[in-house]
Protein backbone atom coordinates (compact mmCIF):
# COMPACT_ATOMS: atom_id res chain seq x y z
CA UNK A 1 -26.29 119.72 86.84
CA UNK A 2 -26.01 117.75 90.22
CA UNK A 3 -28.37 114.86 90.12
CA UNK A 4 -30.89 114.62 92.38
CA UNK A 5 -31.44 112.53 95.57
CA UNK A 6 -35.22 111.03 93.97
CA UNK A 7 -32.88 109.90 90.49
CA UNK A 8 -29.85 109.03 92.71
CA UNK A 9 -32.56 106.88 94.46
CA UNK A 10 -34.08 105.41 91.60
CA UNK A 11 -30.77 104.34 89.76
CA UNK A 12 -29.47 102.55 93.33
CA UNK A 13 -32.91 100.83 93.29
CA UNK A 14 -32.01 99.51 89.85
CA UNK A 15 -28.75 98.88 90.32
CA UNK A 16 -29.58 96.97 93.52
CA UNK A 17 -32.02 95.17 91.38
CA UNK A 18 -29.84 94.09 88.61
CA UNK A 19 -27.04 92.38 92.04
CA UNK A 20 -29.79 90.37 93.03
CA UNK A 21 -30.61 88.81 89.87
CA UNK A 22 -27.46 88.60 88.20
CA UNK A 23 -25.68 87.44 92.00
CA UNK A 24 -28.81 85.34 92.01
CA UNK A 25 -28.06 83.59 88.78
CA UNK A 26 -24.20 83.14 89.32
CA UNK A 27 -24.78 81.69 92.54
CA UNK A 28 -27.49 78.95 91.06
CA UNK A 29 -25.62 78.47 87.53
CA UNK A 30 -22.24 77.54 90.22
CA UNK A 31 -24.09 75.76 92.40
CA UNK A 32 -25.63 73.91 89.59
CA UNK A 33 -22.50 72.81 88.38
CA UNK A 34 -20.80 71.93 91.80
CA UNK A 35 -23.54 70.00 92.74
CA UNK A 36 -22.65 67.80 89.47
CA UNK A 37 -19.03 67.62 91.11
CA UNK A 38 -19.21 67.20 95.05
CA UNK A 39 -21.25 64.67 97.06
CA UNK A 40 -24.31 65.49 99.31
CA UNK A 41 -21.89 64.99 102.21
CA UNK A 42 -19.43 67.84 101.19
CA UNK A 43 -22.32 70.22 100.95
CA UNK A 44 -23.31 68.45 104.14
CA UNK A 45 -20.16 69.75 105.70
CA UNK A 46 -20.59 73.11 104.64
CA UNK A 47 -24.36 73.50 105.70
CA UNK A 48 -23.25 72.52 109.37
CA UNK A 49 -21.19 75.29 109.56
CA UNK A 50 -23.08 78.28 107.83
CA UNK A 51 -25.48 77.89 111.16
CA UNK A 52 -21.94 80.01 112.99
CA UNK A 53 -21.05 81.99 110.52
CA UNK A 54 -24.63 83.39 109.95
CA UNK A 55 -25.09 84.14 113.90
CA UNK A 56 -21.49 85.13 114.09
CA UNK A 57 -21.59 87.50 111.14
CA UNK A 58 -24.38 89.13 112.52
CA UNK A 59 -23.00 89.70 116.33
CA UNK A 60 -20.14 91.26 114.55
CA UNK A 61 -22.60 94.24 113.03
CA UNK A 62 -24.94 94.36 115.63
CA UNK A 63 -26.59 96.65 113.90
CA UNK A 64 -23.89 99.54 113.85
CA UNK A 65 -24.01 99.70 110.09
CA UNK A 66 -27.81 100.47 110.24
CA UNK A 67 -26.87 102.90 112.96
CA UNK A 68 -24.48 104.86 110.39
CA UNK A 69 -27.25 104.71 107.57
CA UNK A 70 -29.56 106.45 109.89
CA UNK A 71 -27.38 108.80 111.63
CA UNK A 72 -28.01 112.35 109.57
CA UNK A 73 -24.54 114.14 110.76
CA UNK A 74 -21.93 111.36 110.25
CA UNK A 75 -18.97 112.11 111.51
CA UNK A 76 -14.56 110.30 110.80
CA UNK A 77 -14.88 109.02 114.33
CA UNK A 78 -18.66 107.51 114.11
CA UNK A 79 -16.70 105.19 111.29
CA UNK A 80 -13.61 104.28 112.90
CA UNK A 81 -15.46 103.81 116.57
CA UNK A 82 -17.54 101.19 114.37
CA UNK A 83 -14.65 99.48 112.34
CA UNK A 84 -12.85 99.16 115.08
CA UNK A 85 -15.30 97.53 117.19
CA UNK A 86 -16.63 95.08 114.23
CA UNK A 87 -12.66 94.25 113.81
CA UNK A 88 -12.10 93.27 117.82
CA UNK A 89 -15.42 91.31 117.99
CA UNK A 90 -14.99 89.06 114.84
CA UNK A 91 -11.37 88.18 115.86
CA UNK A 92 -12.84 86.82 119.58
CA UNK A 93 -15.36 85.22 117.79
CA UNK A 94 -12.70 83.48 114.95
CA UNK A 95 -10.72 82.31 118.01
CA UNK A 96 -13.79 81.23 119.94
CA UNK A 97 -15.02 78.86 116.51
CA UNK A 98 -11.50 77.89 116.66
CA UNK A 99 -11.41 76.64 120.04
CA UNK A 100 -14.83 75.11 120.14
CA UNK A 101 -14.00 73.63 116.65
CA UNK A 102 -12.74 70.18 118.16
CA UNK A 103 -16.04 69.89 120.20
CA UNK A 104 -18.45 70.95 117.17
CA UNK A 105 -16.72 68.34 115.08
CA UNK A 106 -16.83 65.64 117.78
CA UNK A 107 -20.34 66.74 118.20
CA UNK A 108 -21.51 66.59 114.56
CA UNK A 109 -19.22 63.11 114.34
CA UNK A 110 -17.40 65.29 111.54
CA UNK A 111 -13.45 64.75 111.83
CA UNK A 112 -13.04 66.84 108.76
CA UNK A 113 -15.53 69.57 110.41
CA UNK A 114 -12.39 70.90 112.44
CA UNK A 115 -9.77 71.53 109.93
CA UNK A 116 -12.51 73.38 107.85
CA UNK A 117 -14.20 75.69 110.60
CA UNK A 118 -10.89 76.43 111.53
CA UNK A 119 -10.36 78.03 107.87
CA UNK A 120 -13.46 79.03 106.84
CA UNK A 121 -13.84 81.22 110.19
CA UNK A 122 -11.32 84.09 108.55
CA UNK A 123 -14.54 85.07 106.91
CA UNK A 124 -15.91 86.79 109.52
CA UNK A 125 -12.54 88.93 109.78
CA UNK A 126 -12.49 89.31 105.77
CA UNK A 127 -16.46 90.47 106.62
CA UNK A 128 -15.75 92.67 109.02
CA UNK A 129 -13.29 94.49 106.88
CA UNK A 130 -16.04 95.34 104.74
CA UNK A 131 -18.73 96.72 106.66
CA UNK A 132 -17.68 100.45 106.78
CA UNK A 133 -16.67 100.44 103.07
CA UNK A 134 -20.23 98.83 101.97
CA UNK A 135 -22.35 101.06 104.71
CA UNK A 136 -20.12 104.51 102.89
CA UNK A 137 -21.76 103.32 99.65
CA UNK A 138 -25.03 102.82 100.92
CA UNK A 139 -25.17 106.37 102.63
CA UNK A 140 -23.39 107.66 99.16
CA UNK A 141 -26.86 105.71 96.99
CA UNK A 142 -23.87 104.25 95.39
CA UNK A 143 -25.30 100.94 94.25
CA UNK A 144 -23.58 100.49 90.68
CA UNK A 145 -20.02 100.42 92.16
CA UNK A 146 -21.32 97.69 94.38
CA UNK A 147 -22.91 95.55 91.55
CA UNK A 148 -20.08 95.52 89.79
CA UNK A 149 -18.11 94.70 92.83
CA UNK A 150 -20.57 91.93 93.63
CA UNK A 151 -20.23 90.53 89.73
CA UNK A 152 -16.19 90.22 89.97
CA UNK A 153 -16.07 88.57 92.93
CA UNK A 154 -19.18 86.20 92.12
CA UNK A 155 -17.72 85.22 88.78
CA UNK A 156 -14.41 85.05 89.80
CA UNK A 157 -15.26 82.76 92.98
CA UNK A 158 -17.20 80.61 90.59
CA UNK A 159 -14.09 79.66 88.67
CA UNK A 160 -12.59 79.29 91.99
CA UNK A 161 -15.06 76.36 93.17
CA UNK A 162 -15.23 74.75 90.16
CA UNK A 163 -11.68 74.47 89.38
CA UNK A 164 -11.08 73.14 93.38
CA UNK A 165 -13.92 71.07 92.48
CA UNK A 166 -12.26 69.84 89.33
CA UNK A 167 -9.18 69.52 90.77
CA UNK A 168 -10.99 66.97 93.28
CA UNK A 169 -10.38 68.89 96.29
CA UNK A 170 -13.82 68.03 97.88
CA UNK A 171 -15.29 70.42 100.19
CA UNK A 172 -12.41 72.48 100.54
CA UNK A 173 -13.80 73.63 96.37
CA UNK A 174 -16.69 75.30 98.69
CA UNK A 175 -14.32 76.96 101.38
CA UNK A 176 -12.37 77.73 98.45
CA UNK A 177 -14.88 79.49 96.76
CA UNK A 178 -16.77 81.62 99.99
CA UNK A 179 -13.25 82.76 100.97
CA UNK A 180 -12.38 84.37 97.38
CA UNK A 181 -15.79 85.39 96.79
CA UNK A 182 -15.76 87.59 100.27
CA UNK A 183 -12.01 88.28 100.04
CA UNK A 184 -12.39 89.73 96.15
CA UNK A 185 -15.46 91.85 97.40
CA UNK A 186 -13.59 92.87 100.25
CA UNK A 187 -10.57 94.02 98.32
CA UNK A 188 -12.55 96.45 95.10
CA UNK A 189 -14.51 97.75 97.96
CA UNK A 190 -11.92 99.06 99.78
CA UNK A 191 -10.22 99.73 96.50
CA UNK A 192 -12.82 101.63 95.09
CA UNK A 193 -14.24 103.70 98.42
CA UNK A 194 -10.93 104.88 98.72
CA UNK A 195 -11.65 104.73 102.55
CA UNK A 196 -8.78 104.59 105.48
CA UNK A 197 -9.34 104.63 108.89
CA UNK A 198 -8.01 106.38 111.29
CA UNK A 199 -7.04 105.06 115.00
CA UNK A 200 -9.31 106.43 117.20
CA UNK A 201 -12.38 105.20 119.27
CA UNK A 202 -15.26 107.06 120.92
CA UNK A 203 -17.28 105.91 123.63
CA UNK A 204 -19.29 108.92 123.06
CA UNK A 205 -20.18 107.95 119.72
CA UNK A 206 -20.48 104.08 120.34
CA UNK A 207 -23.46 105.17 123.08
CA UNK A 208 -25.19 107.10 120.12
CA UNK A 209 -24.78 104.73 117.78
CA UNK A 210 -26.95 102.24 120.15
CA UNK A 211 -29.41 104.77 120.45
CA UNK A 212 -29.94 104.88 116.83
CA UNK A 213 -30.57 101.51 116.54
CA UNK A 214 -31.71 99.50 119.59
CA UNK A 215 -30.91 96.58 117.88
CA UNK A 216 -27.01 97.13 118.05
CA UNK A 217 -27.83 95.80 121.90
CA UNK A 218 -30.75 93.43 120.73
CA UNK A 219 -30.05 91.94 117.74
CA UNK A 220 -33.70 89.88 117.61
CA UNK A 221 -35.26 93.44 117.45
């Protein structure tokens, strides 16, 4: 018997609970113990430049993966106008931290902020690749594959960061361990959504896309 949309419902709620708390307490238990290994001014580092990734990560959305949540009739090209469009942006804005990387650090009076902006930016191309995989889930009320997904790559980082950490590499422990933890996640999405795109773009669907969510052009709203 096909389950239900109300049960499919409640189990993503749980399963969506369950992420929280056990990302939650991975995140705090790591941090915990990183905290005992790097200096305030490591974290320091790090904290400077979570202010770009933040905005940048969420210029890169715009609000498109809302858009596909909401759309009822979701078509191929709806996802590949989007991927395609999240992929283009969050390359201009990698090369745009690059470039202004020199002047942030100079700025900040960081000489080490350079060299790590400059590497920690691929996250918002690792990101983008996983927009369209994560949004297919959502729409699917597939919440358990992304727990799990979320748990690997959590864990996994952890050992990452704490092994850097160990190894006395510093700050680069925490770049270390935010570029495996969104590279992993990346990866078993893709892996387990079993999603490819296809190279086409619509300008039709873009346009309807914004009307779904008027945030896509106003990303305060």
């Amino acid at each position: 018997m096909q389950e239900s949309l109300k049960d499919k419902t409640v189990r993503g709620v749980g399963w969506s609970f369950i992420d929280n708390i056990a990302s939650s307490g991975i995140t705090f238990l790591v941090g915990l113990i990183l905290a005992r290994l790097l200096t305030p001014e490591e974290y320091g580092v790090m904290a400077m430049i979570a202010i770009f990734i933040a905005v940048s990560n969420s210029i890169i959305d715009s609000g498109f993966s809302n858009a596909l949540i909401r759309k009822v009739h979701i078509n191929r090209i709806d996802y590949n106008t989007v991927f395609y469009f999240n992929i283009v942006v969050s390359i201009v804005l990698y090369i745009s931290l690059f470039l202004a990387s020199p002047a942030i650090s100079v700025f900040f009076k960081e000489p080490i902020l350079m060299e790590v902006m400059r590497i920690i930016g691929f996250i918002l191309i690792i990101n983008a690749l996983s927009i369209i995989p994560r949004t297919i889930f959502v729409r699917n009320v597939n919440f358990k594959t992304q727990t799990k997904v979320s748990l690997i790559s959590s864990i996994s980082s952890g050992f990452v960061g704490i092994g850097m950490a160990l190894a006395g590499m510093g700050v680069w422990s925490l770049v270390g361990q935010q570029l495996s933890r969104q590279l992993l996640n990346t990866l078993f999405l893709w892996i387990f959504c079993k999603w490819h795109p296809n190279f086409e773009f619509s300008i039709k669907s873009f346009n309807e896309l914004l009307v779904l969510d008027p945030s896509c052009c106003y990303p305060g709203l």
